[in-house]
PDB file of N, CA and C in Angstrom:
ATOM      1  N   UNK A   1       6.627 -12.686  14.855  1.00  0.00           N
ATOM      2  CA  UNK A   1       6.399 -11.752  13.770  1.00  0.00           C
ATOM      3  C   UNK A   1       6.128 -12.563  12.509  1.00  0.00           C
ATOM      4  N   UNK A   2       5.273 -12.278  11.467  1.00  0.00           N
ATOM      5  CA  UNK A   2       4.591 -12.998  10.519  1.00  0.00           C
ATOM      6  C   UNK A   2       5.616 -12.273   9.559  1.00  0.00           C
ATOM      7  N   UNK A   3       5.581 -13.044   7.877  1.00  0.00           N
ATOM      8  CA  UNK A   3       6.674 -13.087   6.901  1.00  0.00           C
ATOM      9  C   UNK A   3       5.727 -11.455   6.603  1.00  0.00           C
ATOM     10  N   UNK A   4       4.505 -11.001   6.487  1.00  0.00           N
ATOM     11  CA  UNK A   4       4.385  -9.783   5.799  1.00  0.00           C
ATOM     12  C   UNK A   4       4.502  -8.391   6.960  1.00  0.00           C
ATOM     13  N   UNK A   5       4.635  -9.110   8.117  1.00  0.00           N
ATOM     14  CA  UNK A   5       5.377  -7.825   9.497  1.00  0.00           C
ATOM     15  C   UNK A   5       6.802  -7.622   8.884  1.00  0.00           C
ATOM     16  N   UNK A   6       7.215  -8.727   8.622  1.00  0.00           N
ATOM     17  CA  UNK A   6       8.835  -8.307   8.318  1.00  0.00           C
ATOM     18  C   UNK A   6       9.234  -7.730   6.515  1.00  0.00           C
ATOM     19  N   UNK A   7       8.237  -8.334   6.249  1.00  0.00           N
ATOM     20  CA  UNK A   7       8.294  -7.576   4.936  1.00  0.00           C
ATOM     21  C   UNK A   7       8.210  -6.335   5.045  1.00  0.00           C
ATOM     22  N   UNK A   8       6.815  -5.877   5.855  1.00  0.00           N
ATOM     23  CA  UNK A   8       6.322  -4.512   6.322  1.00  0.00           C
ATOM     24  C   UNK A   8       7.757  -3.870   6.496  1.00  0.00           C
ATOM     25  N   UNK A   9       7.990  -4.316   7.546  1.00  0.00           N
ATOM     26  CA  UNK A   9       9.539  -3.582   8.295  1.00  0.00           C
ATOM     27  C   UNK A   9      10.822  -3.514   6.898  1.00  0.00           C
ATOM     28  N   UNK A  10      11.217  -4.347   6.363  1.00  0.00           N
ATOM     29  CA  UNK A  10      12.192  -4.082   5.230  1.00  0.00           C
ATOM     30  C   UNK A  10      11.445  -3.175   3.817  1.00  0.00           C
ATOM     31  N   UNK A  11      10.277  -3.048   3.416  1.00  0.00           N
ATOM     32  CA  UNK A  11       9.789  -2.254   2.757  1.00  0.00           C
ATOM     33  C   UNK A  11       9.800  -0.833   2.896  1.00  0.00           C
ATOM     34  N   UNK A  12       9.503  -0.544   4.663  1.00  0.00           N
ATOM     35  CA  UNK A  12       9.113   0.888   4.957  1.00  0.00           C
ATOM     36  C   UNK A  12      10.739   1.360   5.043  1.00  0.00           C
ATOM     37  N   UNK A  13      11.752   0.319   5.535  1.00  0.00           N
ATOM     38  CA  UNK A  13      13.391   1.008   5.292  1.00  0.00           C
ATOM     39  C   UNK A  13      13.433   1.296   4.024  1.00  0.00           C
ATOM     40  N   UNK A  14      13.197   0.428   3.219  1.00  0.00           N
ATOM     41  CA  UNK A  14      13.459   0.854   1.721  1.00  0.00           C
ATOM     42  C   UNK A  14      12.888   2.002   1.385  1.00  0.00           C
ATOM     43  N   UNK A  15      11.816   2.068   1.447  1.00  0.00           N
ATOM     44  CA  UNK A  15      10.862   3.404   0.949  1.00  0.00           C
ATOM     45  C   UNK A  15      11.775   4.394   2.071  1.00  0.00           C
ATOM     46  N   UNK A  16      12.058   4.520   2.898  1.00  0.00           N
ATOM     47  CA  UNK A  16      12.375   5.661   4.129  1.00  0.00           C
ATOM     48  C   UNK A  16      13.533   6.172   2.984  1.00  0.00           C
ATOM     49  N   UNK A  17      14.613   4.738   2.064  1.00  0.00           N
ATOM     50  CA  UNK A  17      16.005   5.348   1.810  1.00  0.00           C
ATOM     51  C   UNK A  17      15.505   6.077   0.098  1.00  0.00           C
ATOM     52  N   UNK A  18      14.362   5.707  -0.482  1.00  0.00           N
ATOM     53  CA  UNK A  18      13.973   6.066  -1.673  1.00  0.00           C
ATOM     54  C   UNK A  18      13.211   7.423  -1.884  1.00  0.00           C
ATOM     55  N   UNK A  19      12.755   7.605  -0.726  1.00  0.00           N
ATOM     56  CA  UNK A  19      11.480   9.290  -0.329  1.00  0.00           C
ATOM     57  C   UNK A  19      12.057   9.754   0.315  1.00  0.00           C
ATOM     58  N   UNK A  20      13.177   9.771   0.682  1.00  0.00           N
ATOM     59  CA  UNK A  20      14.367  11.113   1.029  1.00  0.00           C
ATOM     60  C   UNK A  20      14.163  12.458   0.483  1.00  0.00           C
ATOM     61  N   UNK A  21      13.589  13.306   1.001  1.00  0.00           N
ATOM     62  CA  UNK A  21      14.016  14.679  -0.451  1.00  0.00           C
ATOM     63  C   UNK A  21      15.088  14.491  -0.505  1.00  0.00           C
ATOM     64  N   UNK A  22      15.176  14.962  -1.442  1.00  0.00           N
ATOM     65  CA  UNK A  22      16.462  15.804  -2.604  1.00  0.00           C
ATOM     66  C   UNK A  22      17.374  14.476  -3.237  1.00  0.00           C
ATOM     67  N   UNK A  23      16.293  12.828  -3.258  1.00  0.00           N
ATOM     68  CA  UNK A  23      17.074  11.969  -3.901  1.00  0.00           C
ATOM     69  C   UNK A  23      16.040  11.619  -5.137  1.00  0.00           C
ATOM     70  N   UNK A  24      16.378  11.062  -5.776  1.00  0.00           N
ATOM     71  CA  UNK A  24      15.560  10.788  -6.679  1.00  0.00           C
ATOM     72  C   UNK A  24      15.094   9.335  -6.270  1.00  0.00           C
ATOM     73  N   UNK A  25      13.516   8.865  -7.012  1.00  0.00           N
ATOM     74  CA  UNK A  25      12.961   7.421  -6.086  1.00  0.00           C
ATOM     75  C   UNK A  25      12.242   7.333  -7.706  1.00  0.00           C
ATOM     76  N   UNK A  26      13.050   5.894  -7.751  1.00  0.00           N
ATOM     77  CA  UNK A  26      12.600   4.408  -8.553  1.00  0.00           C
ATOM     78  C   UNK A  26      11.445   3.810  -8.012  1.00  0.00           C
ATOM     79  N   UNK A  27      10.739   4.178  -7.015  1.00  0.00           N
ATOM     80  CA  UNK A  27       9.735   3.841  -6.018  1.00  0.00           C
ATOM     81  C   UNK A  27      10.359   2.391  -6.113  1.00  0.00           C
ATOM     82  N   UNK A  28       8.867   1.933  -5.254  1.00  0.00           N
ATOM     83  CA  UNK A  28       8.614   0.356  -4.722  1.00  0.00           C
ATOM     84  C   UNK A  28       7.414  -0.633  -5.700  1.00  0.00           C
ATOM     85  N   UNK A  29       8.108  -2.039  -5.864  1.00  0.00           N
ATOM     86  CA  UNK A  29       7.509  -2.498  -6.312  1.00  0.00           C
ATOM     87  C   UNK A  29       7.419  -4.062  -5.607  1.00  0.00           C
ATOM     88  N   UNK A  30       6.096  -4.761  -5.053  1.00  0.00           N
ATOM     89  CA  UNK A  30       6.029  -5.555  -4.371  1.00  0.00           C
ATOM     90  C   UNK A  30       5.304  -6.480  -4.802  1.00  0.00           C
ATOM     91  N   UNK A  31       5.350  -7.714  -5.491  1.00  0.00           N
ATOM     92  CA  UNK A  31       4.348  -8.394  -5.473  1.00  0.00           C
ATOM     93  C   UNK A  31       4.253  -9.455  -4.439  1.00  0.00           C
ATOM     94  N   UNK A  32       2.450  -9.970  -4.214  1.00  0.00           N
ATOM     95  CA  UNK A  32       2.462 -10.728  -2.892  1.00  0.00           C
ATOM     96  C   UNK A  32       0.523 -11.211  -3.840  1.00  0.00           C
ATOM     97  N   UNK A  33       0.480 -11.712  -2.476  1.00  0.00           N
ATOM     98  CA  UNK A  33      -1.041 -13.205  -2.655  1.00  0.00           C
ATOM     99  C   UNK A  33      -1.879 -12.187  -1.457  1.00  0.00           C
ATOM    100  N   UNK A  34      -3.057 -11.948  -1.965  1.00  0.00           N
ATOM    101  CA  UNK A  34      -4.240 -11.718  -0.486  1.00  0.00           C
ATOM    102  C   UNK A  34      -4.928 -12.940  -0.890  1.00  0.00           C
ATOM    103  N   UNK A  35      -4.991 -13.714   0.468  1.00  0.00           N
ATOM    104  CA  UNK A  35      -6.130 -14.849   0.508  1.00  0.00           C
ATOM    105  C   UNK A  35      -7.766 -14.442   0.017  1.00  0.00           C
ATOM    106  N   UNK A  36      -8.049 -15.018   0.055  1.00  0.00           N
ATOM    107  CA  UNK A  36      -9.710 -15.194  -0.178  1.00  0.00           C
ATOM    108  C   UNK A  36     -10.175 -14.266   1.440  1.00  0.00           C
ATOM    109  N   UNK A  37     -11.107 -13.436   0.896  1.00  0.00           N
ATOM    110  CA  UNK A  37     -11.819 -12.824   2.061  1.00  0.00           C
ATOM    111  C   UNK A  37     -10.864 -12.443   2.796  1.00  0.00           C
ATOM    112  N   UNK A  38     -10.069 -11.860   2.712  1.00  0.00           N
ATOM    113  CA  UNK A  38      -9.298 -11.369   3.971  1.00  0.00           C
ATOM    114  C   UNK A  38      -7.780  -9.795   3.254  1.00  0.00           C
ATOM    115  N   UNK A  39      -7.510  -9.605   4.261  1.00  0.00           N
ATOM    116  CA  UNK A  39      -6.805  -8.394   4.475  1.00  0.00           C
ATOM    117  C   UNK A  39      -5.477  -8.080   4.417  1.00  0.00           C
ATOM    118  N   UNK A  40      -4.311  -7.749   3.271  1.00  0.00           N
ATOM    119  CA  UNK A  40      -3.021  -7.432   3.438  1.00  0.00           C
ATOM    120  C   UNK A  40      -2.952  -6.490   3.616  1.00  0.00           C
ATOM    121  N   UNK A  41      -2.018  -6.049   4.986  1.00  0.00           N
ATOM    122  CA  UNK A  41      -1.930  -5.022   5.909  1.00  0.00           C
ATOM    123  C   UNK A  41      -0.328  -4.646   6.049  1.00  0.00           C
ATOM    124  N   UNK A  42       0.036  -3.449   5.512  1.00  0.00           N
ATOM    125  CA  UNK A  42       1.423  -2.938   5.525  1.00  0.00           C
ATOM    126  C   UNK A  42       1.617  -1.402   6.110  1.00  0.00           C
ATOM    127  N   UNK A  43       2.839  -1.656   6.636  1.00  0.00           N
ATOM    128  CA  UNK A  43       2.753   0.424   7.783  1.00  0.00           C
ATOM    129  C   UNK A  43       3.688   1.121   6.211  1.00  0.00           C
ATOM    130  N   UNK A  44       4.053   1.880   6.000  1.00  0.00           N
ATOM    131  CA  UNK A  44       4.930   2.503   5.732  1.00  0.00           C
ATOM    132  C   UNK A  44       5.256   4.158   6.666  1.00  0.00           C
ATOM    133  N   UNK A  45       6.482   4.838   6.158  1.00  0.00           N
ATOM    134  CA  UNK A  45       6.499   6.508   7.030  1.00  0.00           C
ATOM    135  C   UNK A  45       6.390   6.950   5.443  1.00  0.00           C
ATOM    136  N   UNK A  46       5.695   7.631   5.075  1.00  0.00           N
ATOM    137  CA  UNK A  46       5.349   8.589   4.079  1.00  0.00           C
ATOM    138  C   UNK A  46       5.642   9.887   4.129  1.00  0.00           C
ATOM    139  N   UNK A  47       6.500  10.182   3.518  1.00  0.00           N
ATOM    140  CA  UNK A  47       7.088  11.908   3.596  1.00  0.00           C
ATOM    141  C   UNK A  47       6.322  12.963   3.561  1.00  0.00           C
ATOM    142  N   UNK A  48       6.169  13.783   4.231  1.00  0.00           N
ATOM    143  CA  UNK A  48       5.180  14.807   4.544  1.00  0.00           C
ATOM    144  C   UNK A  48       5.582  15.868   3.275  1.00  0.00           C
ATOM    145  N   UNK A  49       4.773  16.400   2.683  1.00  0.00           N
ATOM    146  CA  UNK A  49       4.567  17.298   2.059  1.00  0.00           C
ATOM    147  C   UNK A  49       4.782  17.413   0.211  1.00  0.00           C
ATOM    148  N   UNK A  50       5.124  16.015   0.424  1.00  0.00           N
ATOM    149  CA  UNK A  50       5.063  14.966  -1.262  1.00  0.00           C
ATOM    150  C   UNK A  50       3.590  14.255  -1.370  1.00  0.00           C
ATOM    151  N   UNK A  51       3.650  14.730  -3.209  1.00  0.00           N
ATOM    152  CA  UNK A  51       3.073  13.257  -3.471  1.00  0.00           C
ATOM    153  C   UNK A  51       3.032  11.956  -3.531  1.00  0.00           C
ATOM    154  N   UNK A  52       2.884  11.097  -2.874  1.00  0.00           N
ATOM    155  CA  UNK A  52       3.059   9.699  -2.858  1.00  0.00           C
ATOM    156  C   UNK A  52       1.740   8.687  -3.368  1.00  0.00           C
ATOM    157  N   UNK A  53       1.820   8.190  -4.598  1.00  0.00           N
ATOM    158  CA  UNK A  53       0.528   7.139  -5.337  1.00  0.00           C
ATOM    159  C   UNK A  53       0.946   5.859  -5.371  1.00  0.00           C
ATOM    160  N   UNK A  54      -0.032   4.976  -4.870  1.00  0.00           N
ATOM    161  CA  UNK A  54       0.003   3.965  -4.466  1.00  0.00           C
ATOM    162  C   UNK A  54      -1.197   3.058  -5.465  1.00  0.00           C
ATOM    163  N   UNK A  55      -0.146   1.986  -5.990  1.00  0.00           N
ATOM    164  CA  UNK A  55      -1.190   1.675  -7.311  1.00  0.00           C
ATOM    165  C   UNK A  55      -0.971  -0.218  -6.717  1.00  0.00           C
ATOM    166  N   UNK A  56      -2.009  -1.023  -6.803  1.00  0.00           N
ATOM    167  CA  UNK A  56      -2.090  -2.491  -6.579  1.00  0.00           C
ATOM    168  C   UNK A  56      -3.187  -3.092  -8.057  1.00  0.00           C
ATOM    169  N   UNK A  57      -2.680  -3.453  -9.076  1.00  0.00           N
ATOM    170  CA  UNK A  57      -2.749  -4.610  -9.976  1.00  0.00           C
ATOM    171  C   UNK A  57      -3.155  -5.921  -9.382  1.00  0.00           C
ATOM    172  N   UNK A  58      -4.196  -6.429  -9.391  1.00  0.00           N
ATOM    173  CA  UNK A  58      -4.566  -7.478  -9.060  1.00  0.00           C
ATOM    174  C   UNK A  58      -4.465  -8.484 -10.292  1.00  0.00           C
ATOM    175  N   UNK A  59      -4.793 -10.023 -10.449  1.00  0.00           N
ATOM    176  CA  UNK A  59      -4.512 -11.063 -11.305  1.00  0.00           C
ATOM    177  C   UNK A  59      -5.833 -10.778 -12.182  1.00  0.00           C
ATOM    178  N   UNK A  60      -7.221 -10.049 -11.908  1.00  0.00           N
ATOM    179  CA  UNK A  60      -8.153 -10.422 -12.134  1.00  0.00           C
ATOM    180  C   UNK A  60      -9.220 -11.586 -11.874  1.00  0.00           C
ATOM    181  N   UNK A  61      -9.005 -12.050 -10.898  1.00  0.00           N
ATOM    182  CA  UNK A  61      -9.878 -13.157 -10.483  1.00  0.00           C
ATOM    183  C   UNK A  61     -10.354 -12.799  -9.299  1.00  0.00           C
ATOM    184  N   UNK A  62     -10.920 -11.717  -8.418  1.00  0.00           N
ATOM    185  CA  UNK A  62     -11.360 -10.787  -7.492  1.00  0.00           C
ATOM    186  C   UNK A  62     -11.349  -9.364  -7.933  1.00  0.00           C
ATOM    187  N   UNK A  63     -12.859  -8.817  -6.870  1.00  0.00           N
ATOM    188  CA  UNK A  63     -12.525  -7.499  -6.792  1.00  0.00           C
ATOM    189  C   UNK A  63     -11.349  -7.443  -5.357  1.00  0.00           C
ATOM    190  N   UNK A  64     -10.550  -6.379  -5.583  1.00  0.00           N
ATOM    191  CA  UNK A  64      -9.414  -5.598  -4.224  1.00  0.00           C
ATOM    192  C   UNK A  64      -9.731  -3.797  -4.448  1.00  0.00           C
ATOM    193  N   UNK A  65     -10.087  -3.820  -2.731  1.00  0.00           N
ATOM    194  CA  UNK A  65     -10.014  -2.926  -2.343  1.00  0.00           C
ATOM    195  C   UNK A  65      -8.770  -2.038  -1.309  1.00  0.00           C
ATOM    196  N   UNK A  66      -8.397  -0.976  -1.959  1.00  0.00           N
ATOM    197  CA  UNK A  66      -7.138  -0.079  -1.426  1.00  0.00           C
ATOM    198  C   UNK A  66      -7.697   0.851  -0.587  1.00  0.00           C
ATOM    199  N   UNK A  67      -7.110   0.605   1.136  1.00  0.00           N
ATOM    200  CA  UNK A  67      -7.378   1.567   2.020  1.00  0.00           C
ATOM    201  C   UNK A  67      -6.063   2.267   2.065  1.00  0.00           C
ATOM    202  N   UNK A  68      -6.145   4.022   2.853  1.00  0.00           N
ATOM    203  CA  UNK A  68      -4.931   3.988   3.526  1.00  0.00           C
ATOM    204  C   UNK A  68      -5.281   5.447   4.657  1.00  0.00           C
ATOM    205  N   UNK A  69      -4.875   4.495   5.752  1.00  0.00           N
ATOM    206  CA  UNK A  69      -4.835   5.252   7.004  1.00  0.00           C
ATOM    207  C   UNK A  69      -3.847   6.152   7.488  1.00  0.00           C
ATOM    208  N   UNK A  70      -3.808   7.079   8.475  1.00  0.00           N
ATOM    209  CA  UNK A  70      -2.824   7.976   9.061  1.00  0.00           C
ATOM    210  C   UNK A  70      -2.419   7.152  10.415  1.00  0.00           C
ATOM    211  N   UNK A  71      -1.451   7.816  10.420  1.00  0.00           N
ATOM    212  CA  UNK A  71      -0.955   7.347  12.224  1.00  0.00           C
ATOM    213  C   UNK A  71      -2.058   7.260  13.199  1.00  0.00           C
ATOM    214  N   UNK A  72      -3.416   8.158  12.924  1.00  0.00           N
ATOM    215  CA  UNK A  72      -4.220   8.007  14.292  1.00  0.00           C
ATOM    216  C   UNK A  72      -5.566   6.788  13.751  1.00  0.00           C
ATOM    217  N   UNK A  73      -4.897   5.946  12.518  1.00  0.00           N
ATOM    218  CA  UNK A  73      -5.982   5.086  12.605  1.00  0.00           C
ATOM    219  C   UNK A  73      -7.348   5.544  11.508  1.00  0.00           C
ATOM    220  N   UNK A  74      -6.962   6.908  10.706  1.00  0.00           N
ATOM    221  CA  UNK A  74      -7.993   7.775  10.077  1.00  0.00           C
ATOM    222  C   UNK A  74      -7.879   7.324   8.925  1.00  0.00           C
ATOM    223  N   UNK A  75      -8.969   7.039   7.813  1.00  0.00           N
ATOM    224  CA  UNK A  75      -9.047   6.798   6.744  1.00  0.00           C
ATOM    225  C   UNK A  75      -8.717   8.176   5.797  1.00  0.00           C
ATOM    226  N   UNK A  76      -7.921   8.022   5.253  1.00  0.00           N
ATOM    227  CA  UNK A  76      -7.371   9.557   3.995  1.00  0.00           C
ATOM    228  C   UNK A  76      -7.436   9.046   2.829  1.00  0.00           C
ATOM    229  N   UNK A  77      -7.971   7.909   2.122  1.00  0.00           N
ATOM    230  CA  UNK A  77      -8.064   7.866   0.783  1.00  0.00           C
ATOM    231  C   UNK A  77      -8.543   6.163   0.709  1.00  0.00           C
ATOM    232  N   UNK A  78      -9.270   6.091  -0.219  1.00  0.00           N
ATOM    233  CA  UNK A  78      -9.256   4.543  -0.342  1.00  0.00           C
ATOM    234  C   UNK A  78      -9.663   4.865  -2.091  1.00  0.00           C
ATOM    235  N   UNK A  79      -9.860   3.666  -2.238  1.00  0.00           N
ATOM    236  CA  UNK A  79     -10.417   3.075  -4.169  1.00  0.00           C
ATOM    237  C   UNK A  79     -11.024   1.646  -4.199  1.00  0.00           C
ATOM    238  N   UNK A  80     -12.336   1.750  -4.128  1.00  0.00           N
ATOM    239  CA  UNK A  80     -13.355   0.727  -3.525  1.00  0.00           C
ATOM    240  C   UNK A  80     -14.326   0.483  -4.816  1.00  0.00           C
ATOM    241  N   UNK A  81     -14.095   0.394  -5.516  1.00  0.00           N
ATOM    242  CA  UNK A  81     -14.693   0.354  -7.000  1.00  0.00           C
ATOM    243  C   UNK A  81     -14.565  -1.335  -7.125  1.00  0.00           C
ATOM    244  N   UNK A  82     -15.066  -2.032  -8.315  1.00  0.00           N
ATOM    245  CA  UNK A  82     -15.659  -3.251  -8.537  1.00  0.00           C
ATOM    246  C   UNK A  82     -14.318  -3.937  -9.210  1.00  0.00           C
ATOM    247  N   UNK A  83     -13.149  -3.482  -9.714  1.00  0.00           N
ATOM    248  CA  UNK A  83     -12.177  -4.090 -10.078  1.00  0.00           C
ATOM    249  C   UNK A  83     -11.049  -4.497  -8.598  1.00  0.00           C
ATOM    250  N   UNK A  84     -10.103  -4.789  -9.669  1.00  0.00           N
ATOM    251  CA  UNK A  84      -8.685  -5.422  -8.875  1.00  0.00           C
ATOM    252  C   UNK A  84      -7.805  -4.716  -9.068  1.00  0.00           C
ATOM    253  N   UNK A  85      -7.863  -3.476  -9.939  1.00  0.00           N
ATOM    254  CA  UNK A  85      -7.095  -2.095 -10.037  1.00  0.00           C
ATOM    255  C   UNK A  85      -7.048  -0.980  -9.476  1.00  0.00           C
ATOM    256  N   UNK A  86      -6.619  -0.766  -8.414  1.00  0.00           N
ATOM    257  CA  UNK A  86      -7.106   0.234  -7.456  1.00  0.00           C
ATOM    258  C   UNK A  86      -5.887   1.577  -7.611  1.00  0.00           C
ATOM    259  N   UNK A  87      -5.991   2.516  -7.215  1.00  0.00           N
ATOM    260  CA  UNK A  87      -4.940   3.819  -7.608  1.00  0.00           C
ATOM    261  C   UNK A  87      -5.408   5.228  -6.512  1.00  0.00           C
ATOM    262  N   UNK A  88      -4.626   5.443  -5.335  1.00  0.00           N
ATOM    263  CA  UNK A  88      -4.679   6.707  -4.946  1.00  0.00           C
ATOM    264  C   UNK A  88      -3.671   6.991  -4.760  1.00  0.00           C
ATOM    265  N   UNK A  89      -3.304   8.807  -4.367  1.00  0.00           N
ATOM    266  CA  UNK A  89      -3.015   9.462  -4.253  1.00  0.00           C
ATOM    267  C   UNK A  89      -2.656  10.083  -2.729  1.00  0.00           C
ATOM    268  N   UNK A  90      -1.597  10.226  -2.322  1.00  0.00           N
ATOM    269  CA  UNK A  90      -1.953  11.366  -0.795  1.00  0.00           C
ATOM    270  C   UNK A  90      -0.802  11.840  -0.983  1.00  0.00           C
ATOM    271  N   UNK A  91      -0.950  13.388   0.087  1.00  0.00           N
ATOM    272  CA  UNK A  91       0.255  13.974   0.245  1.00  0.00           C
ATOM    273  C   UNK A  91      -0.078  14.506   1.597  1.00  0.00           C
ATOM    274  N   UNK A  92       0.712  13.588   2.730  1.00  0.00           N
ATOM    275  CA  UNK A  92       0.587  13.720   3.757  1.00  0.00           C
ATOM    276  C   UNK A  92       1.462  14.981   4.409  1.00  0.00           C
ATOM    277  N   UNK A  93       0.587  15.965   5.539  1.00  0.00           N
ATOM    278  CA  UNK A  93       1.071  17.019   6.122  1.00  0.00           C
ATOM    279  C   UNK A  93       2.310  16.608   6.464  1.00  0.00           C
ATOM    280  N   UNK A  94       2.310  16.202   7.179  1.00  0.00           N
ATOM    281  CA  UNK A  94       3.729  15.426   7.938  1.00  0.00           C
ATOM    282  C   UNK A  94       4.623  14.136   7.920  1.00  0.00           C
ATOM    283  N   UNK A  95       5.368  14.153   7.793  1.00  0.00           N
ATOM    284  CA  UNK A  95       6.361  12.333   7.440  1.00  0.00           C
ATOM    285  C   UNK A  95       5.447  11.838   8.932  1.00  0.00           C
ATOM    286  N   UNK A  96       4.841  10.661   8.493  1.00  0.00           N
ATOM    287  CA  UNK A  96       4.323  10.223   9.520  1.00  0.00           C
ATOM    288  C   UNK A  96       4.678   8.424   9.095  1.00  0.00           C
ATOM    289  N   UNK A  97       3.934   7.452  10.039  1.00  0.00           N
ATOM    290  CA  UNK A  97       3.553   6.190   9.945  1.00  0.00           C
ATOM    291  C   UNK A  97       2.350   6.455   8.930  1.00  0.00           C
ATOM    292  N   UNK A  98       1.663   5.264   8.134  1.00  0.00           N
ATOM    293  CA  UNK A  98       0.696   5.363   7.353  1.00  0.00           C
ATOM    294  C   UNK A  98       1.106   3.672   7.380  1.00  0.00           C
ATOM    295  N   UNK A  99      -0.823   3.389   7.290  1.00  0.00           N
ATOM    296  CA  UNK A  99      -0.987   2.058   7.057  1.00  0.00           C
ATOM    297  C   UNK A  99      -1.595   1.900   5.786  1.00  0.00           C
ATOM    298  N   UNK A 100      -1.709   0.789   4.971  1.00  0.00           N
ATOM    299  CA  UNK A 100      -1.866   0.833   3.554  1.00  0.00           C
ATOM    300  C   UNK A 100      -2.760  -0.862   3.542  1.00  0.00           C
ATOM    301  N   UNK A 101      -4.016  -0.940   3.348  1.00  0.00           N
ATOM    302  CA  UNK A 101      -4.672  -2.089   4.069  1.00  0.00           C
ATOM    303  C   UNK A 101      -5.485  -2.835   2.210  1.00  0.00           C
ATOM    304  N   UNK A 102      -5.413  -4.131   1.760  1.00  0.00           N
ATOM    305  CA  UNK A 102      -5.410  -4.422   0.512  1.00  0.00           C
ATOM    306  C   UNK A 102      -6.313  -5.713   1.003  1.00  0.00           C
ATOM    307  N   UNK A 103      -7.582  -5.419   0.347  1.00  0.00           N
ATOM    308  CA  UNK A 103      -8.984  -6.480   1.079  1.00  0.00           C
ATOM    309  C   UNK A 103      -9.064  -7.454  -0.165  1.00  0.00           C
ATOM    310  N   UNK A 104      -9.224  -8.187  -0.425  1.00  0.00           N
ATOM    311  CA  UNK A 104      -9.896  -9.191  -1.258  1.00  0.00           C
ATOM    312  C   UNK A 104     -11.441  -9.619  -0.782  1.00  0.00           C
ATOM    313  N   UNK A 105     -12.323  -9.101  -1.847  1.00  0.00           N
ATOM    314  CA  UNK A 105     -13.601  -9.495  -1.406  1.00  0.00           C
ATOM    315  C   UNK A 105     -14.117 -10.745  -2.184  1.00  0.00           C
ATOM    316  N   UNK A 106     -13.530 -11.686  -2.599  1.00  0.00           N
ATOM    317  CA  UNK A 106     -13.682 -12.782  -3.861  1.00  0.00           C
ATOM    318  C   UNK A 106     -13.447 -13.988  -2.664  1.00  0.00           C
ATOM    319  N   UNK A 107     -13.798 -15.147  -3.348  1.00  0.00           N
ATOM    320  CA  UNK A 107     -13.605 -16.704  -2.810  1.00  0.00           C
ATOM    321  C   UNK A 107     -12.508 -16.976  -2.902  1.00  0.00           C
ATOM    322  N   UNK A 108     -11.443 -16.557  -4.251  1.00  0.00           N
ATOM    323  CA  UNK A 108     -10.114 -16.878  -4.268  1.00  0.00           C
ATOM    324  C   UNK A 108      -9.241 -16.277  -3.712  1.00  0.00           C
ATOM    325  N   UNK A 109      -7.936 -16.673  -3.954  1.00  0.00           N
ATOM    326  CA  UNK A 109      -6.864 -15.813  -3.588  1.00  0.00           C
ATOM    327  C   UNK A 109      -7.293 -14.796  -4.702  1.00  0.00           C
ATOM    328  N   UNK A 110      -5.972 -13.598  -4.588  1.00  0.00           N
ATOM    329  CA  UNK A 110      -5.710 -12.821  -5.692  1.00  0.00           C
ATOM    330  C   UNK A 110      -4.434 -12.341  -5.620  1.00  0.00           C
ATOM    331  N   UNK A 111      -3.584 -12.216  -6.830  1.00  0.00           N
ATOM    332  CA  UNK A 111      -2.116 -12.384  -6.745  1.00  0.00           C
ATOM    333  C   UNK A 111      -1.998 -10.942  -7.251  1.00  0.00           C
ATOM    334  N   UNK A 112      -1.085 -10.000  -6.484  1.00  0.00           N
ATOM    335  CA  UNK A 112      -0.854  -8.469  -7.002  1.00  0.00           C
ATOM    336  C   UNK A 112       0.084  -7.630  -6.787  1.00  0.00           C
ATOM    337  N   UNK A 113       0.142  -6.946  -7.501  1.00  0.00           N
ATOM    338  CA  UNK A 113       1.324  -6.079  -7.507  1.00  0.00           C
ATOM    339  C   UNK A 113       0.547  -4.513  -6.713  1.00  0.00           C
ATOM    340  N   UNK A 114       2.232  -4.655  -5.919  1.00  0.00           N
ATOM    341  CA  UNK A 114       1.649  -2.878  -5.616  1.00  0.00           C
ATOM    342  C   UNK A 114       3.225  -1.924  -5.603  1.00  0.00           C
ATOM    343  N   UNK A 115       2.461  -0.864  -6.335  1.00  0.00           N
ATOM    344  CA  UNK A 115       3.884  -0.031  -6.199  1.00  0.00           C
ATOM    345  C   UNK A 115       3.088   1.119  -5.520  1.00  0.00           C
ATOM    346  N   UNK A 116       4.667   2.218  -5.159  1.00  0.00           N
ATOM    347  CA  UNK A 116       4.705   3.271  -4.162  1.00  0.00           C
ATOM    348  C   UNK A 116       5.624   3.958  -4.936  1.00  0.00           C
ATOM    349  N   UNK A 117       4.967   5.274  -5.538  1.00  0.00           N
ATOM    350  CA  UNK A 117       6.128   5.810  -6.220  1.00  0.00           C
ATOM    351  C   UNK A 117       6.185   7.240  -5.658  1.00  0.00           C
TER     352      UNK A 117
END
């Protein structure tokens, strides 16, 4: 298992104990590195029938692009625009799995923050 599988795995507990109804959520805040040309890939379970926005701050030295998939692999929102500031929105039918996929299309790294509130 790679350091951002296990991150994956201690993030989505955290978020599971923070998107509880009826608790109140400080959301999530994560910062991490996407290499040059390539893909940070995280699952979370997203509470069905909330809003949940998902915002990634990049350093500015790349554009990053924000996907995010459903359990069957389906694209439900992305923010593919020319910056490193990306911002959506979902409110999934059902508490499901959801993958949350963060591209760097630049030569460099790019260093970023992402929250889940």
């Amino acid at each position: 298992m790679n350091t951002k599988s296990i991150l994956s795995l201690a993030l989505a507990a955290l978020f599971a104990l923070v998107a509880t109804p009826g608790t109140a959520s400080a959301g999530i805040v994560h910062t991490d590195r996407v290499n040059a040309n390539c893909t940070d890939v995280y699952e979370f379970t997203l509470p069905g029938g909330e809003w949940t926005r998902i915002t990634v701050d990049g350093d500015g030295d790349t554009d990053l692009d924000l996907f995010i998939y459903d359990e069957r692999g389906r694209l439900i929102d992305s923010d593919e625009d020319d910056t490193d500031y990306c911002v959506v929105s979902v409110r999934p039918r059902r508490t499901a799995k959801y993958t949350i996929k963060i591209k760097n299309w630049g030569d460099v790294y790019n260093e970023y923050q992402m929250t889940i509130e």
